[in-house]
Protein backbone atom coordinates (compact mmCIF):
# COMPACT_ATOMS: atom_id res chain seq x y z
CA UNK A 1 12.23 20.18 -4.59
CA UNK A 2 9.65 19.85 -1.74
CA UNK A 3 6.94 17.07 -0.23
CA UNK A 4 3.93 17.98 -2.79
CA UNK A 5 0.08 16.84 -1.76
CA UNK A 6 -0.21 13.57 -3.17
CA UNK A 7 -3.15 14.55 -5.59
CA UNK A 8 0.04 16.55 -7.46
CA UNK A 9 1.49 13.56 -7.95
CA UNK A 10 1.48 13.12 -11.78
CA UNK A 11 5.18 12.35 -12.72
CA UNK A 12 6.32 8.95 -12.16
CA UNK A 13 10.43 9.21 -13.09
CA UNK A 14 9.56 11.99 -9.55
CA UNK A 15 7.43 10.37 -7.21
CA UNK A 16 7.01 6.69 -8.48
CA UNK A 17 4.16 4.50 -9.89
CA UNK A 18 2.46 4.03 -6.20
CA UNK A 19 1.95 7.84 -5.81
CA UNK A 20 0.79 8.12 -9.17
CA UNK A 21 -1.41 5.94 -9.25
CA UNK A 22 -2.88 7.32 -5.43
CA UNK A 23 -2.78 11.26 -6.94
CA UNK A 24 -4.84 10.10 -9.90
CA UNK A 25 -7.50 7.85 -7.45
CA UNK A 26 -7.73 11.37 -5.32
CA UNK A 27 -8.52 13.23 -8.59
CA UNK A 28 -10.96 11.33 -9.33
CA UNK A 29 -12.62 11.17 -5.92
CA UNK A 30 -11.71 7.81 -4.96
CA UNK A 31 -11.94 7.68 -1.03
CA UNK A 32 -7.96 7.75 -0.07
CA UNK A 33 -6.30 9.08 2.51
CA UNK A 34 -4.50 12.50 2.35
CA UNK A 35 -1.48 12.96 2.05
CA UNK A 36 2.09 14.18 0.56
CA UNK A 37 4.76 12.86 -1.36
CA UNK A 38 8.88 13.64 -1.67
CA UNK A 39 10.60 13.07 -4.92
CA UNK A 40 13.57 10.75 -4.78
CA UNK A 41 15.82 13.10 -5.42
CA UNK A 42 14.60 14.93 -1.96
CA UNK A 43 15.17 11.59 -0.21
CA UNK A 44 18.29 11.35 -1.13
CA UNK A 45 19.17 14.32 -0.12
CA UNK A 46 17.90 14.27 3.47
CA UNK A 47 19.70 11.14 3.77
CA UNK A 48 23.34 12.14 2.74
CA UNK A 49 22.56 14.74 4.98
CA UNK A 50 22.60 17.62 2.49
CA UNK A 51 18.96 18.71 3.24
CA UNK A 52 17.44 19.26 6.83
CA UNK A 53 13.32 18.97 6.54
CA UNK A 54 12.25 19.37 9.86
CA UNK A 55 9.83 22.35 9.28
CA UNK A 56 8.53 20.62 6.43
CA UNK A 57 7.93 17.42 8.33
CA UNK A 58 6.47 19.57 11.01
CA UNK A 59 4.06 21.15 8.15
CA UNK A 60 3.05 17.67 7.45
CA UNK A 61 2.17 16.14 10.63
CA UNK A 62 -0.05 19.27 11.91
CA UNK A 63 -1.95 18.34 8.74
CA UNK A 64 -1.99 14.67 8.92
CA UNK A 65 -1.75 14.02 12.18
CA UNK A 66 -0.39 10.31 13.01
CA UNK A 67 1.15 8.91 9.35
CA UNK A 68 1.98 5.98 7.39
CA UNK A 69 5.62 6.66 5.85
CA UNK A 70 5.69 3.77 2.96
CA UNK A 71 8.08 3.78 -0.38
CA UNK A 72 7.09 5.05 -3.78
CA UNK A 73 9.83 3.55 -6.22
CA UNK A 74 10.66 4.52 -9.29
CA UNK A 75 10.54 0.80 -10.59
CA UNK A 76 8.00 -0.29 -8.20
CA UNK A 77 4.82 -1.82 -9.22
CA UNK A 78 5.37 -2.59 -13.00
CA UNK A 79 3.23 -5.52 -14.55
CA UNK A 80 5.81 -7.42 -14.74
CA UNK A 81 7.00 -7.51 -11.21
CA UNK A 82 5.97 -5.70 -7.76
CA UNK A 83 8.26 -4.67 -5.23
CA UNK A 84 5.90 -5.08 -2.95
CA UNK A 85 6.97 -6.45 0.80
CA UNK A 86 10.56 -5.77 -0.28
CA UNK A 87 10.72 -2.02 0.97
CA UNK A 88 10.18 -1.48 4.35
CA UNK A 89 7.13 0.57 5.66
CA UNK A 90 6.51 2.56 8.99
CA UNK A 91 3.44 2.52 10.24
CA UNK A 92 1.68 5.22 13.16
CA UNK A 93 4.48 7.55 13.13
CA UNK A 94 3.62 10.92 15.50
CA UNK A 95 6.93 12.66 15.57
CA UNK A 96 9.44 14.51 13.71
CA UNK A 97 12.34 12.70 14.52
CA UNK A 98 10.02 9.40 14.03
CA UNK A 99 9.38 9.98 10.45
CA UNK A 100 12.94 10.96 9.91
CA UNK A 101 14.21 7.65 10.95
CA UNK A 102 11.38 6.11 8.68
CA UNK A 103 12.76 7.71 5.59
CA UNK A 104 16.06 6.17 6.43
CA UNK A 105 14.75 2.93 7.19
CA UNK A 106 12.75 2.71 3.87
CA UNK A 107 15.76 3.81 1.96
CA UNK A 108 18.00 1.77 3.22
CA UNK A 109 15.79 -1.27 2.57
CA UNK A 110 16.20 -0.34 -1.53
CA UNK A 111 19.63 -0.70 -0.57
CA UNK A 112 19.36 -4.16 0.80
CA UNK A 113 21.16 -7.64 -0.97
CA UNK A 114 17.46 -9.16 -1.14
CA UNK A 115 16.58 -5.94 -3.58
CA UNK A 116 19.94 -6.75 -5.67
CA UNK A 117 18.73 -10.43 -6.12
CA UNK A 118 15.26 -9.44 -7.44
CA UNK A 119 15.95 -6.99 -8.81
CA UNK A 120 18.62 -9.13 -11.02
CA UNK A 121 15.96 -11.75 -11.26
CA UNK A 122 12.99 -9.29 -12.55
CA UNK A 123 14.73 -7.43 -14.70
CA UNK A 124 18.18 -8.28 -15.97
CA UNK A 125 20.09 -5.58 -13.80
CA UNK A 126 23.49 -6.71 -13.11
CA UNK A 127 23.97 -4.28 -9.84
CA UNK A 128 22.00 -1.83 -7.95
CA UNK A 129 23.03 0.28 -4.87
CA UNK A 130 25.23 3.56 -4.71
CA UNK A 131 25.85 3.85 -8.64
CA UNK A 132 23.73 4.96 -11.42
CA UNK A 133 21.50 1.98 -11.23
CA UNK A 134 20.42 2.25 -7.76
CA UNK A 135 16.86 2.40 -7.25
CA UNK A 136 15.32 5.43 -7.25
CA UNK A 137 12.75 5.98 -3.92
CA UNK A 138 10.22 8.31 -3.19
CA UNK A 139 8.43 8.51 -0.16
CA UNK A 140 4.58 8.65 0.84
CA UNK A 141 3.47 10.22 3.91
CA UNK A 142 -0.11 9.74 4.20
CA UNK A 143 -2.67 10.19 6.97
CA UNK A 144 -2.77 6.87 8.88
CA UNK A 145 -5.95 4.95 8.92
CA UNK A 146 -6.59 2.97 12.56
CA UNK A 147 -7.93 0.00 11.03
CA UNK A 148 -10.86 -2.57 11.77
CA UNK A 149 -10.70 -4.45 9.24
CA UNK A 150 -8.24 -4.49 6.02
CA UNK A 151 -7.42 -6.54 3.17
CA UNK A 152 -6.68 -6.89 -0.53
CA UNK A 153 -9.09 -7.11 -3.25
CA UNK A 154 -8.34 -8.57 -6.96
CA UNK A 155 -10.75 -7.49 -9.58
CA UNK A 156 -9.86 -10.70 -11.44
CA UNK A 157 -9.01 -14.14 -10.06
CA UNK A 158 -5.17 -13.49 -10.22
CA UNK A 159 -4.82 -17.71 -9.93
CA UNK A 160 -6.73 -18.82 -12.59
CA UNK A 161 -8.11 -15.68 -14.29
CA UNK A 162 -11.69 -16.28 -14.05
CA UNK A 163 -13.82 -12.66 -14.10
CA UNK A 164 -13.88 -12.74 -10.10
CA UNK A 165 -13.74 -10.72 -7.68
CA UNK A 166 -10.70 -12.07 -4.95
CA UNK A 167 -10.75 -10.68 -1.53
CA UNK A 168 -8.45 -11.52 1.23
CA UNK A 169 -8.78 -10.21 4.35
CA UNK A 170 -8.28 -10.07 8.44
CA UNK A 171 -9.02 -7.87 11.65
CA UNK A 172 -6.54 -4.50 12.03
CA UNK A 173 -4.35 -3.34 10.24
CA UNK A 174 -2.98 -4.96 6.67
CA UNK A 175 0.33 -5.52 8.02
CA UNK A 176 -1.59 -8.74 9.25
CA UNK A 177 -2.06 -9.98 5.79
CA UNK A 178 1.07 -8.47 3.89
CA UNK A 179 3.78 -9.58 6.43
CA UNK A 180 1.73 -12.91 6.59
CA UNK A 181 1.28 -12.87 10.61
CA UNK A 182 -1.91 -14.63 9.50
CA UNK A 183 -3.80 -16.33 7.22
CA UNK A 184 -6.24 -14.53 6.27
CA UNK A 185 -10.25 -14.88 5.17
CA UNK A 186 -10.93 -15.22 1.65
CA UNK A 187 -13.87 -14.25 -0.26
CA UNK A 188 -14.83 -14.64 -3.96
CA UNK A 189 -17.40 -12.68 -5.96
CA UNK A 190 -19.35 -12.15 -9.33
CA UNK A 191 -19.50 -8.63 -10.72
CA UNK A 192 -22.81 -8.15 -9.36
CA UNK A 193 -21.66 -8.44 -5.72
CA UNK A 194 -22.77 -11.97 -5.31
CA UNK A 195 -20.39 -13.84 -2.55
CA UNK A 196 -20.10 -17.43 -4.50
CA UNK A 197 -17.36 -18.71 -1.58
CA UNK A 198 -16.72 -17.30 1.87
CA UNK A 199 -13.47 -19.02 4.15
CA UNK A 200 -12.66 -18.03 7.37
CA UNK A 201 -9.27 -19.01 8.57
CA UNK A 202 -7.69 -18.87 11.88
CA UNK A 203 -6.77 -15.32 12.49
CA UNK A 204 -4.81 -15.19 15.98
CA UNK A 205 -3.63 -11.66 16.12
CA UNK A 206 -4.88 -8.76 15.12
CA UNK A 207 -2.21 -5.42 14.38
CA UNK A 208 -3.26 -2.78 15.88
CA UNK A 209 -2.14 1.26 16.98
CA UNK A 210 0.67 0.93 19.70
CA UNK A 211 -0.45 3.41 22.37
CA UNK A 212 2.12 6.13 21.92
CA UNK A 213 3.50 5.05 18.06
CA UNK A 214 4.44 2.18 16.09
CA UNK A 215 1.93 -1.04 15.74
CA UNK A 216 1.50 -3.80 18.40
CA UNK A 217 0.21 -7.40 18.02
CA UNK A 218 -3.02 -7.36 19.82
CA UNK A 219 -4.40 -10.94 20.45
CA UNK A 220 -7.75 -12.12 19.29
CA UNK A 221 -10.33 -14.00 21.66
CA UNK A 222 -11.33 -17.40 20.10
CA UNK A 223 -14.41 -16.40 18.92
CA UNK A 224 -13.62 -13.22 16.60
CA UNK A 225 -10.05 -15.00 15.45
CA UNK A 226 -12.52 -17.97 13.75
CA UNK A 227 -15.29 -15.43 12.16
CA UNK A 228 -15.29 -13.86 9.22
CA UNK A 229 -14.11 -10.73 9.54
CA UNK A 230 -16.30 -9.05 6.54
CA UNK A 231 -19.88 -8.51 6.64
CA UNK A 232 -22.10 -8.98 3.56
CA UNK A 233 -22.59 -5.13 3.50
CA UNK A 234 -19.17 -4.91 3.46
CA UNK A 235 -18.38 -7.27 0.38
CA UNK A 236 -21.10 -5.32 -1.37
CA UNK A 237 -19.34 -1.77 -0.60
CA UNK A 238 -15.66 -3.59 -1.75
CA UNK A 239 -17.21 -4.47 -5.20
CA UNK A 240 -18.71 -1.09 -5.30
CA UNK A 241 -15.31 0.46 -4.86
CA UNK A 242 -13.62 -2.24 -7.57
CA UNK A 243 -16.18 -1.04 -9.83
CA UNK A 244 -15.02 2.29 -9.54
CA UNK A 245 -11.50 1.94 -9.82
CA UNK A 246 -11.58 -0.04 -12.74
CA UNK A 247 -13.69 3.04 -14.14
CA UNK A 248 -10.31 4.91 -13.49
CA UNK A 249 -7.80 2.48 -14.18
CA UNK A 250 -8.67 0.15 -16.30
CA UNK A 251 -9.32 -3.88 -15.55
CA UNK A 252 -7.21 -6.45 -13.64
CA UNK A 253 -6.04 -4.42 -10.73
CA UNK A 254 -5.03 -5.22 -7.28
CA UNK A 255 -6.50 -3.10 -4.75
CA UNK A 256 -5.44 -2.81 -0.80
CA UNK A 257 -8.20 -1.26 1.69
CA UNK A 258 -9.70 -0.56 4.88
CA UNK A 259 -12.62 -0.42 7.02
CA UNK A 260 -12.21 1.80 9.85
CA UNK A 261 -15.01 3.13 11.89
CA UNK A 262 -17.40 2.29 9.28
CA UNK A 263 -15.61 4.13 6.57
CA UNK A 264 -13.96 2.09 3.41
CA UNK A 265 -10.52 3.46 2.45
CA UNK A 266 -8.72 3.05 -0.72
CA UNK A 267 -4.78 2.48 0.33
CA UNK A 268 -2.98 1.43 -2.96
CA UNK A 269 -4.25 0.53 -6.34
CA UNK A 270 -2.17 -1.43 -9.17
CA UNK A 271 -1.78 -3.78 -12.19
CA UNK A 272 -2.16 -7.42 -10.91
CA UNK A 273 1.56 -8.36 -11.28
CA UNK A 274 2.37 -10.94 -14.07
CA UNK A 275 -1.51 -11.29 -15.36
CA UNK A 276 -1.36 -12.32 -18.90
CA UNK A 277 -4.26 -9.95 -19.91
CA UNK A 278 -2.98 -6.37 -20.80
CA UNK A 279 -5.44 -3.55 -20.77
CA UNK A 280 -5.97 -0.14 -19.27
CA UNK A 281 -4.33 2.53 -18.84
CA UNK A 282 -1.44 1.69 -16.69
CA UNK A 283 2.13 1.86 -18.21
């Protein structure tokens, strides 16, 4: 099999729930970045070394230009648990040889003890690894978005279910917020795009492009680290976008973006993990 374009993406036992869910978002229009995906069964080839991909990488980096390389699992992002933060990710990668050592990276990170123990935890498995019930990875490579401002956004208060929007968010890139480097502003909304709380939290660092590949921590001046880092505009355009991917995908999602030059991006879309309300068409 090859790397397909990611709105081809339509078989999840291939290419995952995450690519999915990012091929049917593209399909319907939904502003996301293009990209490509390789089936897991292409990953593991390249990485016992029984596939060489070079010209194909090539292909996709005269396309995309600087990339995100970021897992697609099999078993990731069910509604009853999310993978999420326990693959790796590799972010601003420019090079052949740079995305190569990404897809090893990632893989080997569904390979890692911490995986085992959730996965155990999550879902009954006794063992994962090199046997039958190892975990089965796809890979994204998708056009990488240099970042102003990113965040998440739940279309329903995932803490105490109210019908809320929930947005979280910080300067840069989202690595900020997912890996926890800071806390991060918070936001909550009606359905009509109303802002009924605004926080702003101490945001220190921003992550940002490094100047030849890979991120850097880039550190904020006092004023911009203690502002809120979303306008009122913006808010308005995030509930416009929730409003349209719960027109695709049903209610209760989780959504990550970006603002970048003035531009919102949709990066990942999914059922909010555990949520005791079941509806849409996710499965």
């Amino acid at each position: 099999m090859n790397p397909i374009p990611l709105y081809e993406a339509a078989e999840v036992e291939l290419y995952g729930r995450k690519a999915v869910n990012l091929g049917v978002a593209l399909k319907h229009c939904l502003p996301v970045p293009e990209g490509y995906v390789l089936p897991a069964s292409m990953v593991v080839q390249f990485v016992k070394g029984e596939l060489h991909i070079e010209g194909e990488i090539r292909s996709m980096l005269d396309a995309l230009g600087s990339v995100s390389v970021r897992s697609s699992a099999i078993q990731e992002d069910g509604e009853q648990s999310s993978y999420a933060g326990l693959f790796h990710s590799c972010l601003n990668v420019t090079t052949v040889e740079g995305v190569e050592r990404a897809i090893r990276y990632i893989w080997e990170s569904a390979q890692s003890k911490r995986l085992n123990s959730y996965k155990r935890r999550a879902e009954g498995v006794a063992t994962i690894g090199n046997n039958d019930k190892s975990v089965q990875i796809a890979l994204i490579v998708q056009r990488m978005i240099n970042s102003d401002v990113s965040g998440i956004l739940f279309t329903r208060n995932p803490v105490t279910y109210a019908d809320e929007r929930v947005i979280e968010a910080a300067w840069g890139l989202g690595e900020a917020v997912a890996s926890g480097y800071v806390t991060p502003d918070s936001f909550r909304m009606n359905r009509n795009g109303e802002i009924t709380e605004s926080t702003a939290s101490l945001k220190e660092i921003a992550i940002r492009f490094g100047q030849c590949e890979g991120i850097i921590e880039s550190r904020l001046d006092d004023y911009t680290a203690n502002s809120l880092c979303l306008t009122a505009k913006q808010c308005t355009q995030l509930n416009g976008l929730a409003d349209n991917c719960e027109q695709t995908f049903g209610p209760n999602i989780d959504m990550e973006w970006t603002f970048a030059d003035g531009k919102l991006w949709l990066l990942q879309c999914r059922r909010i993990t555990g949520l005791n309300i079941r509806e849409g068409p996710f499965n």
